[in-house]
C-alpha atoms as a PDB file:
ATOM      1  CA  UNK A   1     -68.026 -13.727 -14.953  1.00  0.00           C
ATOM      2  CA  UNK A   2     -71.130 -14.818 -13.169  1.00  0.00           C
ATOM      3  CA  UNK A   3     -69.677 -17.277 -10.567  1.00  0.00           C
ATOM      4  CA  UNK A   4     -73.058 -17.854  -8.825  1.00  0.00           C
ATOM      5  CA  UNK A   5     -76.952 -17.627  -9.364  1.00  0.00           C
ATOM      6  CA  UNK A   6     -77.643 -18.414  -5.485  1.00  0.00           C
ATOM      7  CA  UNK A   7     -81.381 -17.433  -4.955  1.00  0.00           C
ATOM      8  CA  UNK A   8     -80.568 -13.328  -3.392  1.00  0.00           C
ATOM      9  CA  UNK A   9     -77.754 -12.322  -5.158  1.00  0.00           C
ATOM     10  CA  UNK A  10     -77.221  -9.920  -7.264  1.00  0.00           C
ATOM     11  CA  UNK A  11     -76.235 -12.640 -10.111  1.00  0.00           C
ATOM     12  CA  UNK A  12     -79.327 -13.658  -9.721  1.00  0.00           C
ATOM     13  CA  UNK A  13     -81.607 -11.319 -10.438  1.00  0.00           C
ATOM     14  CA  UNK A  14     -79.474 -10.459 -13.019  1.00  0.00           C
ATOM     15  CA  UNK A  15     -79.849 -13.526 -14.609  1.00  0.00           C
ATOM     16  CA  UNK A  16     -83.896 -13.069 -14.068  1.00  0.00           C
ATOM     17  CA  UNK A  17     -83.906  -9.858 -15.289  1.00  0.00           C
ATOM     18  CA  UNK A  18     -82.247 -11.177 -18.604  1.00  0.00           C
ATOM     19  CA  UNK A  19     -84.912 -14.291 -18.702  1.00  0.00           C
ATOM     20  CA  UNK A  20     -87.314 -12.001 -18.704  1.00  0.00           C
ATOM     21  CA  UNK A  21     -86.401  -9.539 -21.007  1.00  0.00           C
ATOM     22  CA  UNK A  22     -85.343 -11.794 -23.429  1.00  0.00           C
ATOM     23  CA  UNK A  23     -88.507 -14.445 -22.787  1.00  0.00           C
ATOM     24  CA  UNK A  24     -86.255 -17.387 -22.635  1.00  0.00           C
ATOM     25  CA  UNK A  25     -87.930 -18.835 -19.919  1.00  0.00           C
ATOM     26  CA  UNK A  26     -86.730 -21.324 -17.681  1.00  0.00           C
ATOM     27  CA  UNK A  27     -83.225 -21.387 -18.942  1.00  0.00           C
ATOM     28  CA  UNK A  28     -80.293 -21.891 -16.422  1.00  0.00           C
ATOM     29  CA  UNK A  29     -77.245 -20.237 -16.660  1.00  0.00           C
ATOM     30  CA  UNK A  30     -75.314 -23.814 -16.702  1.00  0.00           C
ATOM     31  CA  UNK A  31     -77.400 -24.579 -19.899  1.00  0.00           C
ATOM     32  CA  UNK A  32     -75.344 -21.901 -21.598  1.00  0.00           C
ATOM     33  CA  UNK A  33     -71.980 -23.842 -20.502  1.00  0.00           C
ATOM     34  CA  UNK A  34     -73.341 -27.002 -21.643  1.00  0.00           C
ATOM     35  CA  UNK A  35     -74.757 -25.211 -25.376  1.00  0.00           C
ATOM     36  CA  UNK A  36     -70.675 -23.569 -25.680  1.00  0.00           C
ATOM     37  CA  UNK A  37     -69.272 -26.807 -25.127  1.00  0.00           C
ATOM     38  CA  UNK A  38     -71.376 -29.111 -27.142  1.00  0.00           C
ATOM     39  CA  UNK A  39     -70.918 -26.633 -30.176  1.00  0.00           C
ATOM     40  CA  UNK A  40     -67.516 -26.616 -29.724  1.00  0.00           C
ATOM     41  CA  UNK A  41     -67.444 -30.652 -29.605  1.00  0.00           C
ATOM     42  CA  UNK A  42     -69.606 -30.854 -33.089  1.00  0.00           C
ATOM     43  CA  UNK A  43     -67.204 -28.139 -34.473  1.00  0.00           C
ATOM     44  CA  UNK A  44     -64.385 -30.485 -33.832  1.00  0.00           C
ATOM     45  CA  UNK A  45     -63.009 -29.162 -30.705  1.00  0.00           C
ATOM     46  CA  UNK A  46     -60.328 -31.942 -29.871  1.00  0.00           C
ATOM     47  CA  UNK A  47     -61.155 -33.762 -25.995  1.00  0.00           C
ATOM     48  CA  UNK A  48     -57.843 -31.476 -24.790  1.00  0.00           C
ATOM     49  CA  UNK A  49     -59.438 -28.509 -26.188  1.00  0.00           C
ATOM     50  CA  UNK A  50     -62.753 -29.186 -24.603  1.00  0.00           C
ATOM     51  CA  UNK A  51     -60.700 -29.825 -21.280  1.00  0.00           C
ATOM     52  CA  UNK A  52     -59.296 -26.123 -21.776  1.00  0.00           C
ATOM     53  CA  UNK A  53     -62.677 -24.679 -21.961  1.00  0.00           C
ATOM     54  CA  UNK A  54     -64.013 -26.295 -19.511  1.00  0.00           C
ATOM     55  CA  UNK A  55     -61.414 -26.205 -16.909  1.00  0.00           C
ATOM     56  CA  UNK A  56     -61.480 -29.708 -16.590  1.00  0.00           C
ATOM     57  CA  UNK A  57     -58.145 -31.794 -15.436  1.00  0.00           C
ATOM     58  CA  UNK A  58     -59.584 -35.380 -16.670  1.00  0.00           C
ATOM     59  CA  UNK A  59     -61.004 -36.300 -20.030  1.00  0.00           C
ATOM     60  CA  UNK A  60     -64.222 -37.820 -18.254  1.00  0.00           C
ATOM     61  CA  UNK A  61     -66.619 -34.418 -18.599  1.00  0.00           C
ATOM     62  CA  UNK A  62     -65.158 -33.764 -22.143  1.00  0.00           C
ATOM     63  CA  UNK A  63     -65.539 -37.418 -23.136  1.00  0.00           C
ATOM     64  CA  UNK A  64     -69.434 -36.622 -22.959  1.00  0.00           C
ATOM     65  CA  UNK A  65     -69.536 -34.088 -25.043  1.00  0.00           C
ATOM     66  CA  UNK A  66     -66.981 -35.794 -27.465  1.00  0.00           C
ATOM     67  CA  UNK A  67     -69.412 -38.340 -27.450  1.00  0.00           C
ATOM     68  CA  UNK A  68     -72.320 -36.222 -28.972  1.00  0.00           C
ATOM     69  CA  UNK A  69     -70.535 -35.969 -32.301  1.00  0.00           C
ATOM     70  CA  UNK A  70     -70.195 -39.957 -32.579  1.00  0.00           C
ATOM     71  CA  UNK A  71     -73.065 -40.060 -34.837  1.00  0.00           C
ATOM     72  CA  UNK A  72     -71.163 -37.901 -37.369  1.00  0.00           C
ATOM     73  CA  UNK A  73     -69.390 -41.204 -38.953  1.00  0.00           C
ATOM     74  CA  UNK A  74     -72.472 -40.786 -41.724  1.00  0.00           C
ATOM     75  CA  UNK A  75     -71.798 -37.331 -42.388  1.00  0.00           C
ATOM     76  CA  UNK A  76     -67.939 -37.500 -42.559  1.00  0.00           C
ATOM     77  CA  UNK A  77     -68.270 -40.581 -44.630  1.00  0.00           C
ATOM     78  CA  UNK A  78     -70.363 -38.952 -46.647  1.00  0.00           C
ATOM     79  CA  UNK A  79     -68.082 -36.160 -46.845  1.00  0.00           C
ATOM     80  CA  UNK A  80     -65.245 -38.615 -48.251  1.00  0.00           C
ATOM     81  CA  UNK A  81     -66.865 -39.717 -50.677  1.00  0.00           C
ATOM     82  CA  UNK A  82     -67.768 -36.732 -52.092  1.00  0.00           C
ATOM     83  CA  UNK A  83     -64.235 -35.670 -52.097  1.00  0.00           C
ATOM     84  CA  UNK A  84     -62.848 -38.670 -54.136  1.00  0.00           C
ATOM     85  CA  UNK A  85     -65.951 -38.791 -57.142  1.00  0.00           C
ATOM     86  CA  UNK A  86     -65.016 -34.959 -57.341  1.00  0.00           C
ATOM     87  CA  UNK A  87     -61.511 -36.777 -58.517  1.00  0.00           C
ATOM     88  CA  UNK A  88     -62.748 -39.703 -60.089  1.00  0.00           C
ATOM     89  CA  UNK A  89     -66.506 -39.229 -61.280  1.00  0.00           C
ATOM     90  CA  UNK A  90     -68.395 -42.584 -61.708  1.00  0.00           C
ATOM     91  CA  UNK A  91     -68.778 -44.441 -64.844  1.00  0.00           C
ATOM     92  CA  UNK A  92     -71.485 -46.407 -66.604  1.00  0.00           C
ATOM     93  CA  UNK A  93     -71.905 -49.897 -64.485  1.00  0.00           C
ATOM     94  CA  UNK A  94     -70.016 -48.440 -61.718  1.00  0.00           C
ATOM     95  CA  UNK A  95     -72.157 -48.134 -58.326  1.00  0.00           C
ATOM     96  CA  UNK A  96     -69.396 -47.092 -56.389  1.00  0.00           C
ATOM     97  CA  UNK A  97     -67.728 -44.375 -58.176  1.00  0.00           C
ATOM     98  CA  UNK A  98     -64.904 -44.592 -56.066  1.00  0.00           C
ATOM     99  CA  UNK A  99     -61.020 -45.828 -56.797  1.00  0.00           C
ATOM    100  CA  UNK A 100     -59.516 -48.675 -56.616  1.00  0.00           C
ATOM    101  CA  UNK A 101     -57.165 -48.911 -53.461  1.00  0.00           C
ATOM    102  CA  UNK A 102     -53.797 -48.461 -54.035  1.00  0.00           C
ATOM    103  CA  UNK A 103     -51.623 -51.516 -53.488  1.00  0.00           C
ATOM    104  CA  UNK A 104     -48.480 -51.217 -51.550  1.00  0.00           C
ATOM    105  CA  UNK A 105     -45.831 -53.414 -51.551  1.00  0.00           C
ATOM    106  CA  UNK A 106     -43.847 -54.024 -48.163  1.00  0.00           C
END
């Protein structure tokens, strides 16, 4: 694994060479860190498992990418209710098409 990109060494130009040959430009190898983890956080890696990959001993660096998939509430929502109409389909005068909640007695 490429440990450093120090301006010399043979990482380095590696890592140039590759820019270059790929035209990616002005990437830097961190970015590619960054990209793994916050694909992993929007494909539901848990914080622990984002610690893992990372290397990380405290949930502080995985809490930021955890915190890129907060704006999925929508979509997962969304998701939900898609999964109960596909059980109960809406009727006429119905805007919901959901169920009524069950009622528990305790």
């Amino acid at each position: 694994m490429l440990r450093s990109c120090a301006a010399g060494t043979t990482s380095r130009r590696l890592w140039l060479r590759a820019l270059e040959t790929t035209g990616l430009g002005d990437v830097h190898f961190h970015d590619l860190r960054h990209t793994g983890n916050t694909l992993a956080a929007t494909g539901g890696a848990t914080t622990r498992e984002l610690m893992q990959r990372m290397g990380h001993s405290s949930v502080r660096a995985a809490l930021i990418y955890q915190h890129l998939v907060n704006g999925r509430d929508h979509t997962i929502a969304a998701h939900v209710d898609e999964q109960i109409k596909k059980v109960r389909p809406a009727e006429p005068g119905d805007a919901s098409g959901t169920m009524p909640l069950p009622r528990f007695r305790g």
